[in-house]
N, C-alpha and C. Protein backbone atom coordinates (compact mmCIF):
# COMPACT_ATOMS: atom_id res chain seq x y z
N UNK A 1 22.37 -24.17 12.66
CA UNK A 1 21.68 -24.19 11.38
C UNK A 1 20.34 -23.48 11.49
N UNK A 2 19.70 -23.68 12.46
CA UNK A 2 18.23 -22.75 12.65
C UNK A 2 18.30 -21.56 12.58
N UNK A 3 19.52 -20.91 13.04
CA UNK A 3 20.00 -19.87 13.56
C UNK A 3 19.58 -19.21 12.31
N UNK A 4 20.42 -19.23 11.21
CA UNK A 4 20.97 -19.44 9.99
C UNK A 4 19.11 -19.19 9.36
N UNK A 5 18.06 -20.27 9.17
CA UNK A 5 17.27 -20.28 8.61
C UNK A 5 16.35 -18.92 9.24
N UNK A 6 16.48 -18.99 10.76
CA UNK A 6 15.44 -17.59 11.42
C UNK A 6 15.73 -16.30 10.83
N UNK A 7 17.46 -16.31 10.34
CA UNK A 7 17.60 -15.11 9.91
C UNK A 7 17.35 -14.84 8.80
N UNK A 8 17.31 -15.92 7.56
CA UNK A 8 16.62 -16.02 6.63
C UNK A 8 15.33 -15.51 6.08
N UNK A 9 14.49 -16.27 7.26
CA UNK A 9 13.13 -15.79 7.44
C UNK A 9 12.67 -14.34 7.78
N UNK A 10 13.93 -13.80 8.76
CA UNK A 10 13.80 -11.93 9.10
C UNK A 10 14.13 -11.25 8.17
N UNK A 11 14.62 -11.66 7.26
CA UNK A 11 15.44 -11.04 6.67
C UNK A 11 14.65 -10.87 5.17
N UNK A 12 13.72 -11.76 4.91
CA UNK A 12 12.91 -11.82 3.96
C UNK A 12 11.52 -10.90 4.74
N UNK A 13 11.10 -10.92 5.62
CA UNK A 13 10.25 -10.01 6.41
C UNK A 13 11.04 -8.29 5.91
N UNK A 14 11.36 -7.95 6.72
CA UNK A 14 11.69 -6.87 6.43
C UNK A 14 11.98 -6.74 4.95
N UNK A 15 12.35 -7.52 4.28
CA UNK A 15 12.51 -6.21 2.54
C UNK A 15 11.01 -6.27 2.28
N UNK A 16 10.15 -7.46 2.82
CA UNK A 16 8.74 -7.30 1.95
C UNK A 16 8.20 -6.01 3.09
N UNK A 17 8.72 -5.55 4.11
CA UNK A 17 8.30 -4.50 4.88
C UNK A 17 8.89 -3.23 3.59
N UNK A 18 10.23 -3.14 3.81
CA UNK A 18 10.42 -1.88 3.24
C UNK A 18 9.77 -1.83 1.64
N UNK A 19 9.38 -2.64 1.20
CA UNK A 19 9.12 -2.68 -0.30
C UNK A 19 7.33 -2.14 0.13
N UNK A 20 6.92 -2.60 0.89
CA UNK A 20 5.62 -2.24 1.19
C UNK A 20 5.64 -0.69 1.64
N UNK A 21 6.38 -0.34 2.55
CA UNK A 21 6.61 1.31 3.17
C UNK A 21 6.85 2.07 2.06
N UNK A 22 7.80 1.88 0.86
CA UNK A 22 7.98 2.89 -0.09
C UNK A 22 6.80 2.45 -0.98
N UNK A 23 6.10 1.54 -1.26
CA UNK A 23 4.85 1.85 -1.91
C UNK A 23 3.98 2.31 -1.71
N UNK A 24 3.55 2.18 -0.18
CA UNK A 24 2.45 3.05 0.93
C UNK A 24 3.18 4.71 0.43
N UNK A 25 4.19 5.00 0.40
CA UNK A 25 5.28 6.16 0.61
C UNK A 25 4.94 6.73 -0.98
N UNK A 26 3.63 6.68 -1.62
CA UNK A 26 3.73 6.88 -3.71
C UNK A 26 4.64 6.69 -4.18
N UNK A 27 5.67 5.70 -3.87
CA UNK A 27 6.88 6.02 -4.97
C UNK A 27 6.28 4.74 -5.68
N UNK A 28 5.22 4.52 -5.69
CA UNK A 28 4.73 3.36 -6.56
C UNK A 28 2.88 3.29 -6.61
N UNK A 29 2.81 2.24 -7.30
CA UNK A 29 1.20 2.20 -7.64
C UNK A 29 1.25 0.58 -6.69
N UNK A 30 0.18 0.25 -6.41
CA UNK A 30 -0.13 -0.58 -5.42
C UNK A 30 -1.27 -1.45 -4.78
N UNK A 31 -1.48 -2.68 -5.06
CA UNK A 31 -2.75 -3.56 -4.99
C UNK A 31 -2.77 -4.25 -3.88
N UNK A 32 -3.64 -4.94 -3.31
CA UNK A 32 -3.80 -6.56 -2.73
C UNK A 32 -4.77 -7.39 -3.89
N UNK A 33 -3.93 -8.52 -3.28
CA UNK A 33 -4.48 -9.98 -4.50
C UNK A 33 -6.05 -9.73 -4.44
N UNK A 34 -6.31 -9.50 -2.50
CA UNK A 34 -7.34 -9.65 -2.65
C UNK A 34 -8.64 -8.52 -2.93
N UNK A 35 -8.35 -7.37 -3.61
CA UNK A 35 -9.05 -6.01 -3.93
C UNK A 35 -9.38 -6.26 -5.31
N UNK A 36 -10.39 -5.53 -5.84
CA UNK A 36 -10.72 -5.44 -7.11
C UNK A 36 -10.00 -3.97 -7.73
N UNK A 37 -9.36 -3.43 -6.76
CA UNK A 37 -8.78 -2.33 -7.09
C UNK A 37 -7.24 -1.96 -6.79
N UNK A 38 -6.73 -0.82 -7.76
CA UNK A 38 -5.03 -0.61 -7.55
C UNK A 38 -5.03 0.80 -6.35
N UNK A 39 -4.35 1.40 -5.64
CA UNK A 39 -3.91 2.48 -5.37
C UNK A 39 -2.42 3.51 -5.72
N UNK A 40 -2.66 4.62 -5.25
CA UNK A 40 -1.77 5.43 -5.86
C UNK A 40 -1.63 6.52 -5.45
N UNK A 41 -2.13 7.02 -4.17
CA UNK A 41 -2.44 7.84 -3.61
C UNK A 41 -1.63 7.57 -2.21
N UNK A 42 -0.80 8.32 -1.42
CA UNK A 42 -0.25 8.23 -0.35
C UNK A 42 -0.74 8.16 0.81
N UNK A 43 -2.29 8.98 0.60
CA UNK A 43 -3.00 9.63 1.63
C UNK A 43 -4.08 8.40 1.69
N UNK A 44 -4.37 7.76 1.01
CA UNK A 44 -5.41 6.38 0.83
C UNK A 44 -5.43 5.83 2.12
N UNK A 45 -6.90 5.74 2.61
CA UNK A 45 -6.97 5.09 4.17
C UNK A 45 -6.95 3.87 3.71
N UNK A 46 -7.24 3.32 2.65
CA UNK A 46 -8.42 1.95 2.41
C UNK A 46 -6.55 1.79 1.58
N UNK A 47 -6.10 2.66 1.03
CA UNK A 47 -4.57 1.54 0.45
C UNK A 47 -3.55 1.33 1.53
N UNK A 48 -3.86 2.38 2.88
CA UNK A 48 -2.99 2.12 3.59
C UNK A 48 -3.45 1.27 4.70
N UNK A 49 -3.96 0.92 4.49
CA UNK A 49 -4.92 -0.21 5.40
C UNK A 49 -4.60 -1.96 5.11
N UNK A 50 -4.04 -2.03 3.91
CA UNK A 50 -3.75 -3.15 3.31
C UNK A 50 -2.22 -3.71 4.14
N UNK A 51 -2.04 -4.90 4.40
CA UNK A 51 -1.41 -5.56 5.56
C UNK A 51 -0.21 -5.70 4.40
N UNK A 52 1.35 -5.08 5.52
CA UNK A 52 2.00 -5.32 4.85
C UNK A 52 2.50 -6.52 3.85
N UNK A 53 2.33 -7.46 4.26
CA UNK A 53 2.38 -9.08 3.72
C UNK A 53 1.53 -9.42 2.53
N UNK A 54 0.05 -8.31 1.93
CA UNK A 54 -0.81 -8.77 0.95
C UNK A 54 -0.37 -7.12 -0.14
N UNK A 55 0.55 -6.16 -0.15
CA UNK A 55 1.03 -5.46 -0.62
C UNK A 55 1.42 -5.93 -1.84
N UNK A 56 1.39 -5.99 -2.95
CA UNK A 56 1.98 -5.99 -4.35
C UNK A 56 1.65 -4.50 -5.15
N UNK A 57 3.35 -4.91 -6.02
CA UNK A 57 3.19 -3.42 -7.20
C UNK A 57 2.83 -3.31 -8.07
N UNK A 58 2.02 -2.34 -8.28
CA UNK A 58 1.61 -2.30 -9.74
C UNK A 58 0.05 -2.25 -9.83
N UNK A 59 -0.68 -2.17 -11.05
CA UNK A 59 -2.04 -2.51 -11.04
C UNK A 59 -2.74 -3.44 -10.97
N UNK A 60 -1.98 -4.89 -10.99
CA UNK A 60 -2.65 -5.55 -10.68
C UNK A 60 -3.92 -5.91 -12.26
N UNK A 61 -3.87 -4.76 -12.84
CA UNK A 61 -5.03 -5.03 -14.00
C UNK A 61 -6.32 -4.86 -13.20
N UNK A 62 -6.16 -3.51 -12.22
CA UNK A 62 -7.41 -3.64 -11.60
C UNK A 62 -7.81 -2.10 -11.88
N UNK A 63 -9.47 -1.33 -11.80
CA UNK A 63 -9.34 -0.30 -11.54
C UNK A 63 -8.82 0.43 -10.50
N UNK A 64 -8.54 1.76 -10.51
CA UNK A 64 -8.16 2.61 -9.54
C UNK A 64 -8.96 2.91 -8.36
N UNK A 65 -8.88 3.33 -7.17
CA UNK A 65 -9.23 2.84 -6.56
C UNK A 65 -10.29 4.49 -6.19
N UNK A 66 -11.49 4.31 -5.87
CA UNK A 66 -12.45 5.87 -5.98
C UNK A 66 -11.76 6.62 -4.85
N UNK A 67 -11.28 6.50 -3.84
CA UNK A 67 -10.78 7.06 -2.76
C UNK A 67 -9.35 8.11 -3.17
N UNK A 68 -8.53 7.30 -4.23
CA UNK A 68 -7.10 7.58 -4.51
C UNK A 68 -7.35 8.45 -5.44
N UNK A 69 -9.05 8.34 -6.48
CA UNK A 69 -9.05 9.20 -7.28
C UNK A 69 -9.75 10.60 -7.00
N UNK A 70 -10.00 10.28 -5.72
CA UNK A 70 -11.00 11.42 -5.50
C UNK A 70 -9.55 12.75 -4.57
N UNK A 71 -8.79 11.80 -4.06
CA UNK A 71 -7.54 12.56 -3.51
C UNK A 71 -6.61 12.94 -3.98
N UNK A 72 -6.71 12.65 -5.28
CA UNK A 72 -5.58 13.01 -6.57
C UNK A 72 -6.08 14.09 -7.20
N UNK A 73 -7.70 14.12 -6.94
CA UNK A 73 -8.55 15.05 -7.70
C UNK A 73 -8.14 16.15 -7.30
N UNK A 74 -8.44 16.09 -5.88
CA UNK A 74 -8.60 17.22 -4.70
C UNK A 74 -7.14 17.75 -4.36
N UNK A 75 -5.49 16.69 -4.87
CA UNK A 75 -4.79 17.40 -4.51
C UNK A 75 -4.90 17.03 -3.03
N UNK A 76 -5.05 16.36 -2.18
CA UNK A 76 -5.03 16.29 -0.75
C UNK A 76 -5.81 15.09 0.01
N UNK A 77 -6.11 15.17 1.29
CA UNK A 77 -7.23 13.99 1.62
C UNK A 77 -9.01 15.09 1.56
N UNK A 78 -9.68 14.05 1.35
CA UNK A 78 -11.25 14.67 0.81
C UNK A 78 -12.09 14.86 2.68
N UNK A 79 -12.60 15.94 2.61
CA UNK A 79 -13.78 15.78 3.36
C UNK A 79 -12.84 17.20 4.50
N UNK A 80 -13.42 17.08 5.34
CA UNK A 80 -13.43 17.85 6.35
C UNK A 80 -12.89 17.46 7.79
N UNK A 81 -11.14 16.91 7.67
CA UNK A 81 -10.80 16.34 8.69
C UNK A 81 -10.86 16.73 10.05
N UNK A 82 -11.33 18.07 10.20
CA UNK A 82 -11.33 18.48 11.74
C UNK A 82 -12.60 18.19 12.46
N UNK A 83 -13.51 17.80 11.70
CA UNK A 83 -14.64 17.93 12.15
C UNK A 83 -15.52 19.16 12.11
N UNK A 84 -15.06 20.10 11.95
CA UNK A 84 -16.14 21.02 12.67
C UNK A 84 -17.24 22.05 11.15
C-alpha cells in the first residue's frame, strides 16, 4: 500500500515539474504566490529562478515583471552578457 501512495506522491511531483518547465519554456505567462509580479519572458533570470513547486499560471493579477519587459522590449536578454 505505501508502495502505491510513494508513487502517487512522484507522480504528482513530476507533472507539477513538467507544468513548471513548459511555463519557464513561454508557452505560458507565469507567477509565484509569493511575487508582486507575473512573467513572460523565457529568458527571465528572476522568473526562472522561481522554485519549481511555487510556479503558477497566469497573472496572478499582478504586474509584469520590469526584467520580462525590458527583454521583450529588446527582443533578447538586456545588457552586455560577455562582459567586455
Amino acid at each position: 500500500m505505501s508502495g502505491q501512495r510513494d508513487k502517487g506522491i512522484v507522480d504528482s511531483a513530476q507533472n507539477a515539474v513538467r507544468q513548471a518547465t513548459g511555463t519557464l519554456r513561454g508557452e505560458q505567462l507565469w507567477h509565484s504566490p509569493d511575487s508582486d509580479v507575473y512573467h513572460n519572458n523565457p529568458n527571465c533570470q528572476t522568473g526562472n529562478s522561481i522554485e519549481a513547486e511555487n510556479v503558477r499560471q497566469g497573472t496572478g493579477n499582478k504586474r509584469l515583471c520590469r526584467e520580462c519587459e525590458r527583454l521583450s522590449s529588446a527582443g533578447g536578454p538586456v545588457g552586455n552578457l560577455t562582459g567586455l
